[in-house]
C-alpha atoms as a PDB file:
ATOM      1  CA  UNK A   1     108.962 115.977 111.448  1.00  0.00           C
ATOM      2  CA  UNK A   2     108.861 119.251 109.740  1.00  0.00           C
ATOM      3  CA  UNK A   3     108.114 119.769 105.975  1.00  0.00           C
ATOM      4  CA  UNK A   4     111.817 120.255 105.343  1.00  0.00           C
ATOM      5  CA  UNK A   5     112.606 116.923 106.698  1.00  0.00           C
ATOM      6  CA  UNK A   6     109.831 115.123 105.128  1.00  0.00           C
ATOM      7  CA  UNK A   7     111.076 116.726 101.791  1.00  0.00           C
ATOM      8  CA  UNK A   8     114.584 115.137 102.479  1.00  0.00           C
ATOM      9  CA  UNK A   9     112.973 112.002 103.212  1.00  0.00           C
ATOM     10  CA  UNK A  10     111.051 111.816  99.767  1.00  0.00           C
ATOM     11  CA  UNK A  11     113.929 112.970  97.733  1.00  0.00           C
ATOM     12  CA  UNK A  12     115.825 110.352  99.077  1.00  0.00           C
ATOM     13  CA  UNK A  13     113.581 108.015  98.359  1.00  0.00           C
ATOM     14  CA  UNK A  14     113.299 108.897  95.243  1.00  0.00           C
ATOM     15  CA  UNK A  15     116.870 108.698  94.593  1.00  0.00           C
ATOM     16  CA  UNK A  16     116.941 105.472  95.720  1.00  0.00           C
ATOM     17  CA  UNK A  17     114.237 104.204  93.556  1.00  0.00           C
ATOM     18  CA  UNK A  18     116.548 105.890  90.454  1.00  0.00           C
ATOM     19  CA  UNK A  19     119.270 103.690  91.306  1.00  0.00           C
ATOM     20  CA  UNK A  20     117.625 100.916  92.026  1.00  0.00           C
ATOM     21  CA  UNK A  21     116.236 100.973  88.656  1.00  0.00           C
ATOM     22  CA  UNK A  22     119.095 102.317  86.912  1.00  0.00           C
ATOM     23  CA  UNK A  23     121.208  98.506  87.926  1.00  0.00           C
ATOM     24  CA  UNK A  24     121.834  99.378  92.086  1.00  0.00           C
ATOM     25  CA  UNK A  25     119.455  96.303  93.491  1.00  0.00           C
ATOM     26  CA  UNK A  26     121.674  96.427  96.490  1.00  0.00           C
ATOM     27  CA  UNK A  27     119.889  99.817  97.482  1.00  0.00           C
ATOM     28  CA  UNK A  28     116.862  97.800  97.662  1.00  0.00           C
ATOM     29  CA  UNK A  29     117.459  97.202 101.057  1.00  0.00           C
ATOM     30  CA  UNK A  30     118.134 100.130 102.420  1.00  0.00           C
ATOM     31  CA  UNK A  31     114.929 101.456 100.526  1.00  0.00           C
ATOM     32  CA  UNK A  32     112.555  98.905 101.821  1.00  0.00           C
ATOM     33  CA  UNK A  33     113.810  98.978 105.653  1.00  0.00           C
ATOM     34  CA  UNK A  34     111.773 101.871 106.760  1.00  0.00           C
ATOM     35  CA  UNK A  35     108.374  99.624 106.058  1.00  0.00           C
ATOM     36  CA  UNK A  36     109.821  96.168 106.808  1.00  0.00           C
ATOM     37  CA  UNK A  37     108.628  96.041 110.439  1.00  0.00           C
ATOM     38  CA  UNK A  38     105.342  97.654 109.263  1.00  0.00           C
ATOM     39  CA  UNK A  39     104.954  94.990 106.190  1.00  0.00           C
ATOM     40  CA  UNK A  40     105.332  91.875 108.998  1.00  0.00           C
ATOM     41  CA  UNK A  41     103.345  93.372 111.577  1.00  0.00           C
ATOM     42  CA  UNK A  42     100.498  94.054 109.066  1.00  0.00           C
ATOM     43  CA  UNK A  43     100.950  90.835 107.081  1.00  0.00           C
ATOM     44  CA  UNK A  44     101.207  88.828 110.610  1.00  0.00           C
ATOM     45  CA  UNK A  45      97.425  90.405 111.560  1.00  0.00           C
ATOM     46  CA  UNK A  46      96.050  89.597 108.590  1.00  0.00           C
ATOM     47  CA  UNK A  47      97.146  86.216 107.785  1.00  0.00           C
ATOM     48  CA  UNK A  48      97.808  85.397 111.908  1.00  0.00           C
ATOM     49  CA  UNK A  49     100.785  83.227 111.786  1.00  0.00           C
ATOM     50  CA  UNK A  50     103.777  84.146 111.673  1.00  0.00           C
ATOM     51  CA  UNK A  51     105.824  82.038 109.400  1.00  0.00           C
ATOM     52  CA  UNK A  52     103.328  82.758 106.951  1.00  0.00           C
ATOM     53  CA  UNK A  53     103.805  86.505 107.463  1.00  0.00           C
ATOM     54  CA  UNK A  54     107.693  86.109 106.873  1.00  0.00           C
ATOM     55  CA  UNK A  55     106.851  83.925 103.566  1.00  0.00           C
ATOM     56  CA  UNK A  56     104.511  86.622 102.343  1.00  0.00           C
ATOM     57  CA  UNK A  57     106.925  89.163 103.441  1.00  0.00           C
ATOM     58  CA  UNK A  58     109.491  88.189 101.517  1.00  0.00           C
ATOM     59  CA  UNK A  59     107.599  87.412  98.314  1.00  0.00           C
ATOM     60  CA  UNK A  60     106.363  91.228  98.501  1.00  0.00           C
ATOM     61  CA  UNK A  61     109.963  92.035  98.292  1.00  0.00           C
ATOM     62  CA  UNK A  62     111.049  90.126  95.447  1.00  0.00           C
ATOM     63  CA  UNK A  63     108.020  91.196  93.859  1.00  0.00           C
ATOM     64  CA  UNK A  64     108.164  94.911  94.723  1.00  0.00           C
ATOM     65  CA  UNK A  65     112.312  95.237  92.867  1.00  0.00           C
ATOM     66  CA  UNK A  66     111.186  93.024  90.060  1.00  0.00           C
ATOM     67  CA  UNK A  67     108.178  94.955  89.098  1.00  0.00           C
ATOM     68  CA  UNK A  68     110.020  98.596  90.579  1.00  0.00           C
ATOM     69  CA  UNK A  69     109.814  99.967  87.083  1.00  0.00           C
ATOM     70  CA  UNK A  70     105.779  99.455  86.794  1.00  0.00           C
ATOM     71  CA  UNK A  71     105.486 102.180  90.029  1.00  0.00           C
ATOM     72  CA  UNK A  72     104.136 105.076  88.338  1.00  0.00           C
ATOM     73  CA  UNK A  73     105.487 108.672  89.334  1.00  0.00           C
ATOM     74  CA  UNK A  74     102.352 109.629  90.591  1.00  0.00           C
ATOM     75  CA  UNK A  75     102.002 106.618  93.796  1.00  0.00           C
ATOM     76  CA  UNK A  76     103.149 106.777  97.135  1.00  0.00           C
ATOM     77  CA  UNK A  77     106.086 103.864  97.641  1.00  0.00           C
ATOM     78  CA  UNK A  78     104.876 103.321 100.961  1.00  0.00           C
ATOM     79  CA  UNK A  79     101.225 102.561  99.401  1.00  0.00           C
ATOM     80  CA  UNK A  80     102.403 100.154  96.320  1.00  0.00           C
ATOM     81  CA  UNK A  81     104.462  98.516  98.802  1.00  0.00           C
ATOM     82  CA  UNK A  82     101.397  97.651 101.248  1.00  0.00           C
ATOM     83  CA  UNK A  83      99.183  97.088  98.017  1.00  0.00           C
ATOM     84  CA  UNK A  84     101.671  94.357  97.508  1.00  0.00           C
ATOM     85  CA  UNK A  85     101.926  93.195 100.441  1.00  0.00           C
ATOM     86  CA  UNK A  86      97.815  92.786 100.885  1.00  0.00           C
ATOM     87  CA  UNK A  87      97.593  90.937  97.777  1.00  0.00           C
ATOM     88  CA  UNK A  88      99.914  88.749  98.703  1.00  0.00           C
ATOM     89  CA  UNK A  89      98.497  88.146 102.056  1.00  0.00           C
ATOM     90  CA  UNK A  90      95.023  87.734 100.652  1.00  0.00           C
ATOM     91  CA  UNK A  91      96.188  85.014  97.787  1.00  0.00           C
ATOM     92  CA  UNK A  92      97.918  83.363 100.737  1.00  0.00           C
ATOM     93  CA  UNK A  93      94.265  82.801 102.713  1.00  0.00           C
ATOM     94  CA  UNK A  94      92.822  81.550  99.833  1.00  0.00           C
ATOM     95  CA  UNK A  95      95.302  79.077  98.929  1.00  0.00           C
ATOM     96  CA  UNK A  96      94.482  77.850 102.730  1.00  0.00           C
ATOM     97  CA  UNK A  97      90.781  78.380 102.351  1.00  0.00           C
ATOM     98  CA  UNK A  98      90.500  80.976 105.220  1.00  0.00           C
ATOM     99  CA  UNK A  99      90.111  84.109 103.042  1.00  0.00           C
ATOM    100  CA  UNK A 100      86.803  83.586 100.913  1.00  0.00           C
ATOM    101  CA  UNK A 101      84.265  85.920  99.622  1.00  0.00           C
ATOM    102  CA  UNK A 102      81.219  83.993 101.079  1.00  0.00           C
ATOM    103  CA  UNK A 103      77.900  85.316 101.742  1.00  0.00           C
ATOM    104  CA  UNK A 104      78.907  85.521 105.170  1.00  0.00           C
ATOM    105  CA  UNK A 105      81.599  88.910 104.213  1.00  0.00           C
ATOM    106  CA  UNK A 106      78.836  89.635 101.712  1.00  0.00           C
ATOM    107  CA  UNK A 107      76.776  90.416 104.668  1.00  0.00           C
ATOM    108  CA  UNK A 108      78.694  92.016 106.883  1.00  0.00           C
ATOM    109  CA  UNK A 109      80.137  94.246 103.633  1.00  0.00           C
ATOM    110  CA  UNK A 110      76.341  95.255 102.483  1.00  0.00           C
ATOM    111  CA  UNK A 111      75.423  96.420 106.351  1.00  0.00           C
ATOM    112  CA  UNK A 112      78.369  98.499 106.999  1.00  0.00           C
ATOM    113  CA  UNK A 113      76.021 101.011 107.141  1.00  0.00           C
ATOM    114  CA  UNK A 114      74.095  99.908 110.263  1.00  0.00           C
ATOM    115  CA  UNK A 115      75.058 100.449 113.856  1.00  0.00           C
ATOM    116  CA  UNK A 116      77.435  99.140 116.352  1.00  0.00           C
ATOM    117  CA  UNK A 117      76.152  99.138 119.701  1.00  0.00           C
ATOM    118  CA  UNK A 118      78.666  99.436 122.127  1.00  0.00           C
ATOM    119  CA  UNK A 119      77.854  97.511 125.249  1.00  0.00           C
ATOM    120  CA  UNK A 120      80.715  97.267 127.699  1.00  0.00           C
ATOM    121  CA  UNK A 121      81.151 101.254 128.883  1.00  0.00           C
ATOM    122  CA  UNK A 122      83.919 100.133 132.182  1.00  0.00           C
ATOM    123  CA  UNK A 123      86.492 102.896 132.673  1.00  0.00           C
ATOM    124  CA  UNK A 124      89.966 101.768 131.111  1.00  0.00           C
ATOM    125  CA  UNK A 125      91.479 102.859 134.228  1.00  0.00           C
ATOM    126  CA  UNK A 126      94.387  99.474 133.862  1.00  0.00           C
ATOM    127  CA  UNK A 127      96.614 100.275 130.891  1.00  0.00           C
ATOM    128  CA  UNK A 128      99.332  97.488 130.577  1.00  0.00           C
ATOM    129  CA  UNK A 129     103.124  98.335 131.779  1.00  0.00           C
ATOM    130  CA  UNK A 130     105.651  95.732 132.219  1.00  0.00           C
ATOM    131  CA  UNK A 131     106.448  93.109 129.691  1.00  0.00           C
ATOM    132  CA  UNK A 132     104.125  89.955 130.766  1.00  0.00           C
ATOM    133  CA  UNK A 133     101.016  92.705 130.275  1.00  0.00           C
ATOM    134  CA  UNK A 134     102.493  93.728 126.723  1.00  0.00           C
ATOM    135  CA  UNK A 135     102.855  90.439 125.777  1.00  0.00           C
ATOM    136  CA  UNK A 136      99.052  89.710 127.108  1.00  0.00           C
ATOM    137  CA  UNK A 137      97.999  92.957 125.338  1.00  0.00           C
ATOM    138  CA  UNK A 138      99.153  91.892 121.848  1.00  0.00           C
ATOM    139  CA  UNK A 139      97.635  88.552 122.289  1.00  0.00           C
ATOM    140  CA  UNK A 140      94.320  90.385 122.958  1.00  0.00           C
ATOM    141  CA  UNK A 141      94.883  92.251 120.110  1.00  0.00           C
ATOM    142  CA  UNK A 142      95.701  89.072 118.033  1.00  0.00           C
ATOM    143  CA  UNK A 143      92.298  87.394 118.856  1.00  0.00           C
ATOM    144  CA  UNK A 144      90.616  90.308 118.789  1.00  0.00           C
ATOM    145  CA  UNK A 145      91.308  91.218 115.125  1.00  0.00           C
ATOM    146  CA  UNK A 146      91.241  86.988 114.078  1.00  0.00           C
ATOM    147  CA  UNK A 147      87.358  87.324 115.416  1.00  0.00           C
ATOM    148  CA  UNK A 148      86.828  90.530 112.496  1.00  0.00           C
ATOM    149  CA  UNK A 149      85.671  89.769 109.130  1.00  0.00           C
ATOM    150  CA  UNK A 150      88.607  90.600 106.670  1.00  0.00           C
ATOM    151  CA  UNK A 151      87.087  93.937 105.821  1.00  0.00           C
ATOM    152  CA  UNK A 152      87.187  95.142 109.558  1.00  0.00           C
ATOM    153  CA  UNK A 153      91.302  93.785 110.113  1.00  0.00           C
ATOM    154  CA  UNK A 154      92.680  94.885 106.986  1.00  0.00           C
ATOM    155  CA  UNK A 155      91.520  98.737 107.254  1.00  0.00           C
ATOM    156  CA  UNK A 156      91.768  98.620 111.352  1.00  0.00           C
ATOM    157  CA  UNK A 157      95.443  97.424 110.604  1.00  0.00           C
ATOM    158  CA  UNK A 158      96.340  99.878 107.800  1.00  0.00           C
ATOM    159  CA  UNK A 159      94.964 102.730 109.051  1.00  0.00           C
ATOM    160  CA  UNK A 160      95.393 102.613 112.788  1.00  0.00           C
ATOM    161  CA  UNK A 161      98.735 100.719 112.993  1.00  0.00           C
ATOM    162  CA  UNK A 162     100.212 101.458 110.190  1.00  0.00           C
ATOM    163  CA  UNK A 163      99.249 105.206 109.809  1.00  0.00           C
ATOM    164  CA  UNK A 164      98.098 105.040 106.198  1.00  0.00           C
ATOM    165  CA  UNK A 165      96.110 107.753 105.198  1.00  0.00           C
ATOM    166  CA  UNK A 166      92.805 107.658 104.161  1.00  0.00           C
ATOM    167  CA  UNK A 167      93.351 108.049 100.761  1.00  0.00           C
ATOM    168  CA  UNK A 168      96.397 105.215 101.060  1.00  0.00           C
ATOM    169  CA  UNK A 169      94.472 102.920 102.503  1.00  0.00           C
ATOM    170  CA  UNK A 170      91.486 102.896  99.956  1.00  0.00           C
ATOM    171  CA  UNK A 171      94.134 102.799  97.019  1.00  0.00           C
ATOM    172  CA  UNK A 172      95.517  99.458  98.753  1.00  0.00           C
ATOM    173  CA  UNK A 173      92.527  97.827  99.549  1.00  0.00           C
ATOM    174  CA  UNK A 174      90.638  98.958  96.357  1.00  0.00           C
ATOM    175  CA  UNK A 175      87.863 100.446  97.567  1.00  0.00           C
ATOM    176  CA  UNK A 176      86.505 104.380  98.068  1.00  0.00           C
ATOM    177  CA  UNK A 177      87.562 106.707 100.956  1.00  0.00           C
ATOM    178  CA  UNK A 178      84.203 106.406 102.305  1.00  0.00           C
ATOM    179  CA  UNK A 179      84.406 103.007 102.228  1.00  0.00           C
ATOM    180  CA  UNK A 180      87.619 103.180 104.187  1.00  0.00           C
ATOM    181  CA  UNK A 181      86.029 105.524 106.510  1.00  0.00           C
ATOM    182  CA  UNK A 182      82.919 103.420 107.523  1.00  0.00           C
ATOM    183  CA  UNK A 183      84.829 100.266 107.530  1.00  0.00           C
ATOM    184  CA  UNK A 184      87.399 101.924 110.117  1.00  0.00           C
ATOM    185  CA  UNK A 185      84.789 103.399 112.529  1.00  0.00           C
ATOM    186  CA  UNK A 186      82.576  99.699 113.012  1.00  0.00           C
ATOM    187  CA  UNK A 187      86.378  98.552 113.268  1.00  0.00           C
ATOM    188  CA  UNK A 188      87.627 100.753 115.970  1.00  0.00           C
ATOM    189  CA  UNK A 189      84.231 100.101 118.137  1.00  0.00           C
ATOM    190  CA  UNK A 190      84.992  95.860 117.131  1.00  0.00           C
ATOM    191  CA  UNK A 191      88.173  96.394 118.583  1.00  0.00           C
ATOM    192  CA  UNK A 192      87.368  98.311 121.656  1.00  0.00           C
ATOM    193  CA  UNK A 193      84.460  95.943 122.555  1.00  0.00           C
ATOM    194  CA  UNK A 194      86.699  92.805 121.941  1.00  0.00           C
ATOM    195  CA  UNK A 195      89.572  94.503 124.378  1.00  0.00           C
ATOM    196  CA  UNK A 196      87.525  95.769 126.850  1.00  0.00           C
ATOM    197  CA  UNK A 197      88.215  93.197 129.325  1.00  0.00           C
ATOM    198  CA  UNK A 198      91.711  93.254 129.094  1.00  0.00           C
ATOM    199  CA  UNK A 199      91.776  96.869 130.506  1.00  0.00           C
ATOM    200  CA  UNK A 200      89.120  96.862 133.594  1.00  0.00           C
ATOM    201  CA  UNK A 201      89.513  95.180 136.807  1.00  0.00           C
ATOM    202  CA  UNK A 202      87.434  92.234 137.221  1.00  0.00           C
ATOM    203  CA  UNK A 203      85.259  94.179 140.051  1.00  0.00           C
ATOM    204  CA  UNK A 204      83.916  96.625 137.553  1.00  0.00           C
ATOM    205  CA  UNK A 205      80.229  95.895 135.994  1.00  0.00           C
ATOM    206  CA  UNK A 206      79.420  96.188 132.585  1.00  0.00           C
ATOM    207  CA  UNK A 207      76.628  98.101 131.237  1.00  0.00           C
ATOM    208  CA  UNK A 208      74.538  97.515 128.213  1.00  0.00           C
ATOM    209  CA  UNK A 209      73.670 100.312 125.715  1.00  0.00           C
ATOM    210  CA  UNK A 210      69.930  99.703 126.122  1.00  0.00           C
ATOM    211  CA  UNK A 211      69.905  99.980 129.516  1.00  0.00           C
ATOM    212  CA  UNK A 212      71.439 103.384 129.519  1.00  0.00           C
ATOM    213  CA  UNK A 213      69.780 104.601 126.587  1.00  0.00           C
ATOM    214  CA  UNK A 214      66.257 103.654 128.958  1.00  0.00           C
ATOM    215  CA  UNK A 215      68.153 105.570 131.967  1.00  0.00           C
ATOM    216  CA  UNK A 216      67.021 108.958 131.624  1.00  0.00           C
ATOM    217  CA  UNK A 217      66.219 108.663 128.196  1.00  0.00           C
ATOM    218  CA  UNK A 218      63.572 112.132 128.293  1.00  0.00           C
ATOM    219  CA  UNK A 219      66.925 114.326 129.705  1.00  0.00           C
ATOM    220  CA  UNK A 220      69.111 112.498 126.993  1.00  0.00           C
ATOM    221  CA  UNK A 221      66.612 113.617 124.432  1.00  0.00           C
ATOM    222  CA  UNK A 222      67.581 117.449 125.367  1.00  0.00           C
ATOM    223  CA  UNK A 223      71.036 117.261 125.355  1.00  0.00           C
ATOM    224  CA  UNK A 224      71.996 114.816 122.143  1.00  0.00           C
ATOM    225  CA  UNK A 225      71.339 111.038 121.755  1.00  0.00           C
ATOM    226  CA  UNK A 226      74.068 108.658 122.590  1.00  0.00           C
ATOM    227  CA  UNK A 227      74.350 107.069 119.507  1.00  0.00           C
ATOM    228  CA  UNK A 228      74.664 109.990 117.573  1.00  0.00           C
ATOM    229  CA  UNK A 229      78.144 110.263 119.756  1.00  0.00           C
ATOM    230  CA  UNK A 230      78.917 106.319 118.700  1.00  0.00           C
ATOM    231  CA  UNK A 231      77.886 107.156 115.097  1.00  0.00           C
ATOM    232  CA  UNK A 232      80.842 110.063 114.843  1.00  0.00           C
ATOM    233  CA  UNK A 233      82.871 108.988 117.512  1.00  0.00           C
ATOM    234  CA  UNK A 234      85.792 108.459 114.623  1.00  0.00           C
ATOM    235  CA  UNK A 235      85.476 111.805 113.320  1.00  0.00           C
ATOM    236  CA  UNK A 236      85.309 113.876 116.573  1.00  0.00           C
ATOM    237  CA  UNK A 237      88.465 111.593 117.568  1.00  0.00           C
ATOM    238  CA  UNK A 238      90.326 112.837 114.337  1.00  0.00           C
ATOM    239  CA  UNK A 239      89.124 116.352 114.444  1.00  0.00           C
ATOM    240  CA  UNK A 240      87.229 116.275 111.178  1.00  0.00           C
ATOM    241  CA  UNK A 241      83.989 117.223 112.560  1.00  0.00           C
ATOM    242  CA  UNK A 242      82.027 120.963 111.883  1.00  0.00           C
ATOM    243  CA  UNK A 243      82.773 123.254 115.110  1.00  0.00           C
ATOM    244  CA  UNK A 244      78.916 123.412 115.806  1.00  0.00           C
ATOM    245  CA  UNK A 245      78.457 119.524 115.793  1.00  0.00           C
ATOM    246  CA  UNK A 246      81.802 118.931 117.928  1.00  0.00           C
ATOM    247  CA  UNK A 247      80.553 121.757 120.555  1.00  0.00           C
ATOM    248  CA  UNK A 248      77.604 119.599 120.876  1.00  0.00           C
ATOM    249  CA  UNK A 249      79.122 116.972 120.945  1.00  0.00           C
ATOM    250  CA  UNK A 250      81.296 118.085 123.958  1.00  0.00           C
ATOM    251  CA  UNK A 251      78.442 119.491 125.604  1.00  0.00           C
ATOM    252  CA  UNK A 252      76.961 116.029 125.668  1.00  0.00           C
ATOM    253  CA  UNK A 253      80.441 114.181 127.478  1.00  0.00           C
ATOM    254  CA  UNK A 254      79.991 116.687 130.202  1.00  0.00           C
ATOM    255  CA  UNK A 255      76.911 115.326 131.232  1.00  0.00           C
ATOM    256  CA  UNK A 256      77.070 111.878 129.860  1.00  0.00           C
ATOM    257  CA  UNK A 257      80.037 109.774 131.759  1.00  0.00           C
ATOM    258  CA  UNK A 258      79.275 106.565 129.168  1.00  0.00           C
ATOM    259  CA  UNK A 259      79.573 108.665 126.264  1.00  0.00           C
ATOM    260  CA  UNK A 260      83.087 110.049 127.682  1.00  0.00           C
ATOM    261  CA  UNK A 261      84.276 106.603 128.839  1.00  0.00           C
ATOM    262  CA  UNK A 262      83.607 105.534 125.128  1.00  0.00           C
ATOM    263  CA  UNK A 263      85.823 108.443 123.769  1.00  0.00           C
ATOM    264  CA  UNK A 264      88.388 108.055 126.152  1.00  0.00           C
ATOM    265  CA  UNK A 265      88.843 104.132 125.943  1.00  0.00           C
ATOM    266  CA  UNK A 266      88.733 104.388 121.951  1.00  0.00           C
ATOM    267  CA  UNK A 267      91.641 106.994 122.087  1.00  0.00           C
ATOM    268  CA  UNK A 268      93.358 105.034 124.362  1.00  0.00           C
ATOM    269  CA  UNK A 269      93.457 102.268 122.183  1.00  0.00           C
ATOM    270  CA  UNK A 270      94.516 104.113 119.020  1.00  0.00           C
ATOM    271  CA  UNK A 271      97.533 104.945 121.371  1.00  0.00           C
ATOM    272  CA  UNK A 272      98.176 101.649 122.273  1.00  0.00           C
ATOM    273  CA  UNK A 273      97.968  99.975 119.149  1.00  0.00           C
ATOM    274  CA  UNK A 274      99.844 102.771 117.321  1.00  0.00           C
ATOM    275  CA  UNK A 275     103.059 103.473 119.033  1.00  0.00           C
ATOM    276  CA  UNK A 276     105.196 101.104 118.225  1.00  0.00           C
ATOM    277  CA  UNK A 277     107.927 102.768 120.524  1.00  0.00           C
ATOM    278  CA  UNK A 278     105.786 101.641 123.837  1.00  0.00           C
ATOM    279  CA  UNK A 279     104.406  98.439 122.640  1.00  0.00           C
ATOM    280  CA  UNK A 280     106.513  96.517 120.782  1.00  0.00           C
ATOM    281  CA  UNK A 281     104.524  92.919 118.738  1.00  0.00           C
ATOM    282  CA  UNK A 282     106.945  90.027 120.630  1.00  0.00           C
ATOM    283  CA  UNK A 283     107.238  88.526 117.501  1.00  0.00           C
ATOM    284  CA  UNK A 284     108.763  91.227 115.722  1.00  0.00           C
ATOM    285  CA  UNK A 285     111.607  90.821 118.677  1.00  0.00           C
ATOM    286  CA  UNK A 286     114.373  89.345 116.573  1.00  0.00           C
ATOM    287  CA  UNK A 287     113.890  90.163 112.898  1.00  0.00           C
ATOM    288  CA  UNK A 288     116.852  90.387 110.081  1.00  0.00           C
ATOM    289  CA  UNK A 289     115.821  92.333 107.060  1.00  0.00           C
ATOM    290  CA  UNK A 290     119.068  91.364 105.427  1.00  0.00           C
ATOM    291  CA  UNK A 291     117.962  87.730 105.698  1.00  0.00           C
ATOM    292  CA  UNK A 292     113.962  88.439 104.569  1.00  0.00           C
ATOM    293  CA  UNK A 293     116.029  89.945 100.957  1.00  0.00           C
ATOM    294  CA  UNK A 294     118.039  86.925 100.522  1.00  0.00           C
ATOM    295  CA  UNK A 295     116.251  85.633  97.704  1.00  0.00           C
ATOM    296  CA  UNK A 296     115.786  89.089  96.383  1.00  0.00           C
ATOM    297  CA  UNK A 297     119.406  89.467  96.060  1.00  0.00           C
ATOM    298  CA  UNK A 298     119.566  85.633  94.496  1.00  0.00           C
ATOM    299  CA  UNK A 299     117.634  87.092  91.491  1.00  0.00           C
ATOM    300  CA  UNK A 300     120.591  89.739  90.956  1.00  0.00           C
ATOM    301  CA  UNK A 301     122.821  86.638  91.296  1.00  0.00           C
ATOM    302  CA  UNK A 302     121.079  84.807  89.118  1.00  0.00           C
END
């Protein structure tokens, strides 16, 4: 989209937001319907179940056009909405005792700092097709983000599937952009251990970091150490790395095949949990946005 068209887009928006607060609420809908599919597919990670997703769906809705006047002209839409919508989501697990700030998150939260070994390093050479695999895929994906602390799934899910930026996400989730950036990487390698399986054929062997990092560990030495290339494997896939570090970097994956089985299965799962236009959530199959604003447009009834 060029900066033209993203121009239109926010004007329009903008307009919208105008008349919705200016006595149009039946604009609503077309102003929310850009992020509904993105609201239910995020809510449905986080809260895993998906009636519970389409309840806390629809009460960010009603919530987001009754308080429409409190978004300040300085926030992103997209980001209040989502801010919303986490809330919502989070209030929801604690009403069913499932979200709880124990000493168990207060432990994982206070170690973000320490390393994630990767230890399954098969090639990803089987990436899912036909429909049966997609469905398989997303159920992978589904038990693979319900076995992640709530710090892990809610940035994995905002940043990676829902395309917030970095700056978004850390406004939703209240937190700093480093935070968001830390979280994300130990998320990305959670993620890629957890679906590792799902994308090698059963013949293939895994291998465990410490045996490769005792295979030729004095040659390793020369070249760069293999968890430096775990410890910025986010930023070298996002391009944010120094040109001197990401030569080195690339010097290292042409002699290290683990190392550039790591990079390549991490992109590929950024792909495949990203584009929604190849891998469509089956329960986002049938979905009615007029019906999820229902009770929104009860209130202008009312």
């Amino acid at each position: 989209m060029s900066q033209d068209d993203n121009r239109s887009v926010a004007e329009i928006q903008e307009s919208l937001i105008r008349r919705v607060r200016s006595g149009e609420p039946d604009l609503f809908s077309k102003l929310v319907q850009p992020y509904e599919k993105g609201l239910r597919l995020t809510c449905y990670f986080i809260l895993q179940n998906d009636s519970d997703a389409e309840e806390v769906v629809q009460e960010t809705l009603l919530k987001a056009l009754a308080h429409l006047d409190q978004l300040r002209e300085d926030q992103c839409f997209r980001g209040w909405l989502y801010q919303i919508a986490i809330n919502e989501a989070r209030q929801r697990l604690r009403k069913d005792r499932i979200y709880e700030r124990r000493a168990g998150d207060g432990e994982e939260s206070a170690s973000e700092e320490g390393e994630f070994i990767p230890r399954d390093f098969a090639d990803w050479t089987h990436v899912p097709s036909q429909e049966m695999e997609r469905k398989e895929f997303w159920g992978a994906v589904s038990r693979a983000l319900r076995s992640m602390a709530s710090i892990y799934r809610e940035v994995f899910v905002l940043r990676d599937m829902q395309h917030l930026t970095t700056s978004q996400a850390a406004l939703v989730l209240g937190i700093s952009e480093a935070g968001v950036t830390t979280r994300l990487h130990r998320a990305r390698l959670k993620m890629r251990e957890q679906l590792a399986p799902f994308f090698h054929r059963p013949e293939k062997k895994w291998a465990p970091m410490q045996k490769i990092m005792q295979v030729g560990y004095s040659y390793m030495r020369k070249a760069m150490d293999c968890d430096k290339v775990v410890r910025e494997l986010s930023n070298y896939i996002e391009g944010q790395l120094e040109p001197p570090l990401r030569a080195e970097i690339e010097r290292h994956l042409r002699r290290c095949s683990y190392c550039a089985i790591l990079i390549d299965s991490t992109r590929k799962l950024l792909y495949l949990v990203g584009d929604e236009k190849i891998f469509v959530p089956p329960f986002l199959g049938n979905q009615d946005l007029p019906r999820l604003l229902m009770p929104a447009e009860g209130i202008r009834n009312s």
